[in-house]
PDB file of N, CA and C in Angstrom:
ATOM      1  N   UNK A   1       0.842  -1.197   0.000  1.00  0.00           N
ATOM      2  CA  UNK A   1       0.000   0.000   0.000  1.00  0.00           C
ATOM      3  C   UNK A   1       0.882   1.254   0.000  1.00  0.00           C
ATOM      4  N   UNK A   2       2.102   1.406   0.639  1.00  0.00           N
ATOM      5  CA  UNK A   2       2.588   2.394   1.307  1.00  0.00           C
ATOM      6  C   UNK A   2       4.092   2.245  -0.554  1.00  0.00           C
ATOM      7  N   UNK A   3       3.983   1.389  -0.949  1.00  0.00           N
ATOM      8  CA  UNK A   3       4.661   1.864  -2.528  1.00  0.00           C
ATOM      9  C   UNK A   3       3.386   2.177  -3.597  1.00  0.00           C
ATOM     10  N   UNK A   4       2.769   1.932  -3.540  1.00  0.00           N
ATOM     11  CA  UNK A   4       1.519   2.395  -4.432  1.00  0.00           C
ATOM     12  C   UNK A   4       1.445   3.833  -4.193  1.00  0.00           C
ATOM     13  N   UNK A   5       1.305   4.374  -3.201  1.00  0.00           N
ATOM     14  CA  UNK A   5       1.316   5.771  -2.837  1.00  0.00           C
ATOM     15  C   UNK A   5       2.319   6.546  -3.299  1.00  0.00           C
ATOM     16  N   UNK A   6       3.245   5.842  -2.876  1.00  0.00           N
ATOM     17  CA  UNK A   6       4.635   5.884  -3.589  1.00  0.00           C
ATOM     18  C   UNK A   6       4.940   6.575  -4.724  1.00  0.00           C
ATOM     19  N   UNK A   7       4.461   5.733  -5.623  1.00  0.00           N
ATOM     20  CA  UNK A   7       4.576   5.665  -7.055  1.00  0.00           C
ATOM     21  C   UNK A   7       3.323   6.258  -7.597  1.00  0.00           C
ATOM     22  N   UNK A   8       2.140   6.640  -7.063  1.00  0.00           N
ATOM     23  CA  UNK A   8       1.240   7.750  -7.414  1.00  0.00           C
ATOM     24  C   UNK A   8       1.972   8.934  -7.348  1.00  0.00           C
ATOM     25  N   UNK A   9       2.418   9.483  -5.985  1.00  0.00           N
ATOM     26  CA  UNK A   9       3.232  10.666  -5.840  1.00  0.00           C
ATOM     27  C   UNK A   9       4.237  10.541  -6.232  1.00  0.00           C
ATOM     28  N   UNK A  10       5.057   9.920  -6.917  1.00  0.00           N
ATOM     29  CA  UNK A  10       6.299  10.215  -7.923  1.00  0.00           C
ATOM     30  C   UNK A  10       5.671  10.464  -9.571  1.00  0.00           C
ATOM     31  N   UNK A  11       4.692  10.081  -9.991  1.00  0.00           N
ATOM     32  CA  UNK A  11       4.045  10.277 -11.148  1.00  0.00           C
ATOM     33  C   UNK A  11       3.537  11.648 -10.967  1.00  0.00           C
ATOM     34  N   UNK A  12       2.898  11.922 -10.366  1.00  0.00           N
ATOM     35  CA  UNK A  12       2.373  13.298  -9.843  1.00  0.00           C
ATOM     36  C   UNK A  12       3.406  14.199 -10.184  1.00  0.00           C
ATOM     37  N   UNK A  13       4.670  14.335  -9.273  1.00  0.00           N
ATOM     38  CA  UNK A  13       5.736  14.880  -9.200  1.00  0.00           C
ATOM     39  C   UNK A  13       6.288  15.101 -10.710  1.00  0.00           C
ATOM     40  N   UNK A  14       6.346  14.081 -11.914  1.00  0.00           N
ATOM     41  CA  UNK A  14       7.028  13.798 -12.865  1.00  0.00           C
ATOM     42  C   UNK A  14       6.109  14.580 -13.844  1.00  0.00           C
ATOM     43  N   UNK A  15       4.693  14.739 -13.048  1.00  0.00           N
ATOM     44  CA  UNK A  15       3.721  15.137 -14.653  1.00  0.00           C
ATOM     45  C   UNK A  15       3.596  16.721 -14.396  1.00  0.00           C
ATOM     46  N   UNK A  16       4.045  17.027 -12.901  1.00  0.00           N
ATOM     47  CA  UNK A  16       4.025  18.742 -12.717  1.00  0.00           C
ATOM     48  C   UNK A  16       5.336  19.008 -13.228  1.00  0.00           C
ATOM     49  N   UNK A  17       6.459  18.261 -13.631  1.00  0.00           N
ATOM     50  CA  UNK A  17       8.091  18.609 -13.884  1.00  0.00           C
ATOM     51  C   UNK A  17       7.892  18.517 -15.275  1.00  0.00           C
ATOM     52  N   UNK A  18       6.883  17.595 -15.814  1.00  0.00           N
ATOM     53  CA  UNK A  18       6.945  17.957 -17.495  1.00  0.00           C
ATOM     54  C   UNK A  18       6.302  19.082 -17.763  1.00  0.00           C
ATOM     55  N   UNK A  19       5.115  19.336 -16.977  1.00  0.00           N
ATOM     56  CA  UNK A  19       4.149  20.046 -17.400  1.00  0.00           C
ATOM     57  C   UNK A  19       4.888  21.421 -17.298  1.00  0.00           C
ATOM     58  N   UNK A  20       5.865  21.553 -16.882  1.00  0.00           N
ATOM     59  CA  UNK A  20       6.848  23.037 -16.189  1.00  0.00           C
ATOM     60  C   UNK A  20       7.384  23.420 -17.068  1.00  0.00           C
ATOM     61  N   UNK A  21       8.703  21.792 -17.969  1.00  0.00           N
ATOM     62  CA  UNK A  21       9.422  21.950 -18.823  1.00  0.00           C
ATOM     63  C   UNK A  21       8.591  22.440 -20.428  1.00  0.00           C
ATOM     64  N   UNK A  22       7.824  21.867 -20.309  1.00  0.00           N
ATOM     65  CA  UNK A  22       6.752  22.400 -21.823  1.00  0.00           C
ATOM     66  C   UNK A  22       6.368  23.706 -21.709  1.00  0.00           C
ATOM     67  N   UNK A  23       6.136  24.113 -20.881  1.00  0.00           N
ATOM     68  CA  UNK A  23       5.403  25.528 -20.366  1.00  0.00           C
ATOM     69  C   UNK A  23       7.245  26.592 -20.632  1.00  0.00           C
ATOM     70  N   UNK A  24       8.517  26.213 -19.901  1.00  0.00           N
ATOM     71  CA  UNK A  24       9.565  26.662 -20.392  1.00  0.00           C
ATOM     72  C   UNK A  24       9.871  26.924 -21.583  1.00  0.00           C
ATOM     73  N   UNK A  25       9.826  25.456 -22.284  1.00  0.00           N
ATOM     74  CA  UNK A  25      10.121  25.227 -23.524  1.00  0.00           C
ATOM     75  C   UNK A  25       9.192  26.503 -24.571  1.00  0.00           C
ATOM     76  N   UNK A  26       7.830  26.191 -24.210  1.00  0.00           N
ATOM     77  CA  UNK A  26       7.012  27.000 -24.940  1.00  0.00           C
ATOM     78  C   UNK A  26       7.564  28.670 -25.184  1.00  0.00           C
ATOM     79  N   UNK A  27       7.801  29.054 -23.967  1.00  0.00           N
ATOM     80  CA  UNK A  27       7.823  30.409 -23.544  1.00  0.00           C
ATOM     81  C   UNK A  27       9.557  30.931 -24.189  1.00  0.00           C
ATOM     82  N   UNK A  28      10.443  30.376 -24.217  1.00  0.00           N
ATOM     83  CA  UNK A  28      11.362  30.356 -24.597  1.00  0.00           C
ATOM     84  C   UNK A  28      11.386  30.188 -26.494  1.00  0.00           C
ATOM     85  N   UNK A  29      10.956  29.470 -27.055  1.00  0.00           N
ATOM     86  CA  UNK A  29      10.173  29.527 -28.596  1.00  0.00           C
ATOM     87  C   UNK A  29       9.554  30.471 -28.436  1.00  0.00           C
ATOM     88  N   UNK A  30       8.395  30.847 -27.909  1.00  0.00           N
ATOM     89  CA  UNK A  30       7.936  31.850 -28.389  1.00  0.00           C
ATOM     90  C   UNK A  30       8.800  33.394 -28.331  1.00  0.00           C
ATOM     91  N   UNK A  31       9.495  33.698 -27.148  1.00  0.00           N
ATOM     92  CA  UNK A  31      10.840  34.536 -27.422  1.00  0.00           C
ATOM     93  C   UNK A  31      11.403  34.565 -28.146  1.00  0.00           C
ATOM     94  N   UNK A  32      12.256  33.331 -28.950  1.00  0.00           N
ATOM     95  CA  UNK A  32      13.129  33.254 -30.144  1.00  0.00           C
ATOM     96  C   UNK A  32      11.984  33.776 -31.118  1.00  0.00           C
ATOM     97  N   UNK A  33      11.263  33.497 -31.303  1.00  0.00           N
ATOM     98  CA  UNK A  33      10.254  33.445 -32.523  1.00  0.00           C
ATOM     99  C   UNK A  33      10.118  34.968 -32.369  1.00  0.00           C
ATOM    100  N   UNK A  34       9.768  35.750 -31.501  1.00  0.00           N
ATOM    101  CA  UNK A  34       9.844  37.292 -31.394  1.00  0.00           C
ATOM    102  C   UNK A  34      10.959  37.920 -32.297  1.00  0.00           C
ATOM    103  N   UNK A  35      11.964  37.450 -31.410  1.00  0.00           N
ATOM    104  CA  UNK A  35      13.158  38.538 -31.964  1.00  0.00           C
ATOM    105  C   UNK A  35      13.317  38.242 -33.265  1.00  0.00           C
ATOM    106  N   UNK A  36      13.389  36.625 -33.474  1.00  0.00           N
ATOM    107  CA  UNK A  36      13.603  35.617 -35.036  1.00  0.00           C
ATOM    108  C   UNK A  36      12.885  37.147 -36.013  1.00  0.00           C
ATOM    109  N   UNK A  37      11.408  37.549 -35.372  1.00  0.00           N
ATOM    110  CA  UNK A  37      10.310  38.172 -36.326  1.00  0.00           C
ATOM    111  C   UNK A  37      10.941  39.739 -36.252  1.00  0.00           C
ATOM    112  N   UNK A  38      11.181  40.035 -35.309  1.00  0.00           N
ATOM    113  CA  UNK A  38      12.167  41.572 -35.055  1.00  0.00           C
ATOM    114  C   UNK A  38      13.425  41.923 -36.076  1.00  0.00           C
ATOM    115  N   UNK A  39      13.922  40.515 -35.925  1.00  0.00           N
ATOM    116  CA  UNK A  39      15.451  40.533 -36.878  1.00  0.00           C
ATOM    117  C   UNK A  39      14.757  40.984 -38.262  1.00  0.00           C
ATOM    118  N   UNK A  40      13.839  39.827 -38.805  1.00  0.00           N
ATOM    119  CA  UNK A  40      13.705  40.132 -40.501  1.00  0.00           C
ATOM    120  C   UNK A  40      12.990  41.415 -40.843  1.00  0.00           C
TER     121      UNK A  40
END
């Protein structure tokens, strides 16, 4: 019982750390893509 919990709250943990890195990722593209549009 007490690894089931476990391994719920490490999934948890893993899907707020992707959900962070995409949200980075995003925000960072969309910056390049700014200036990318500034430059030409």
């Amino acid at each position: 019982m007490k690894q089931a919990a476990y391994i719920k709250h490490m999934l948890k943990a893993s899907h707020t750390f992707i959900v962070y890195i995409v949200h980075k990722l995003h925000y960072v593209c969309k910056k390049q893509n700014e200036t990318l549009f500034y430059r030409v």
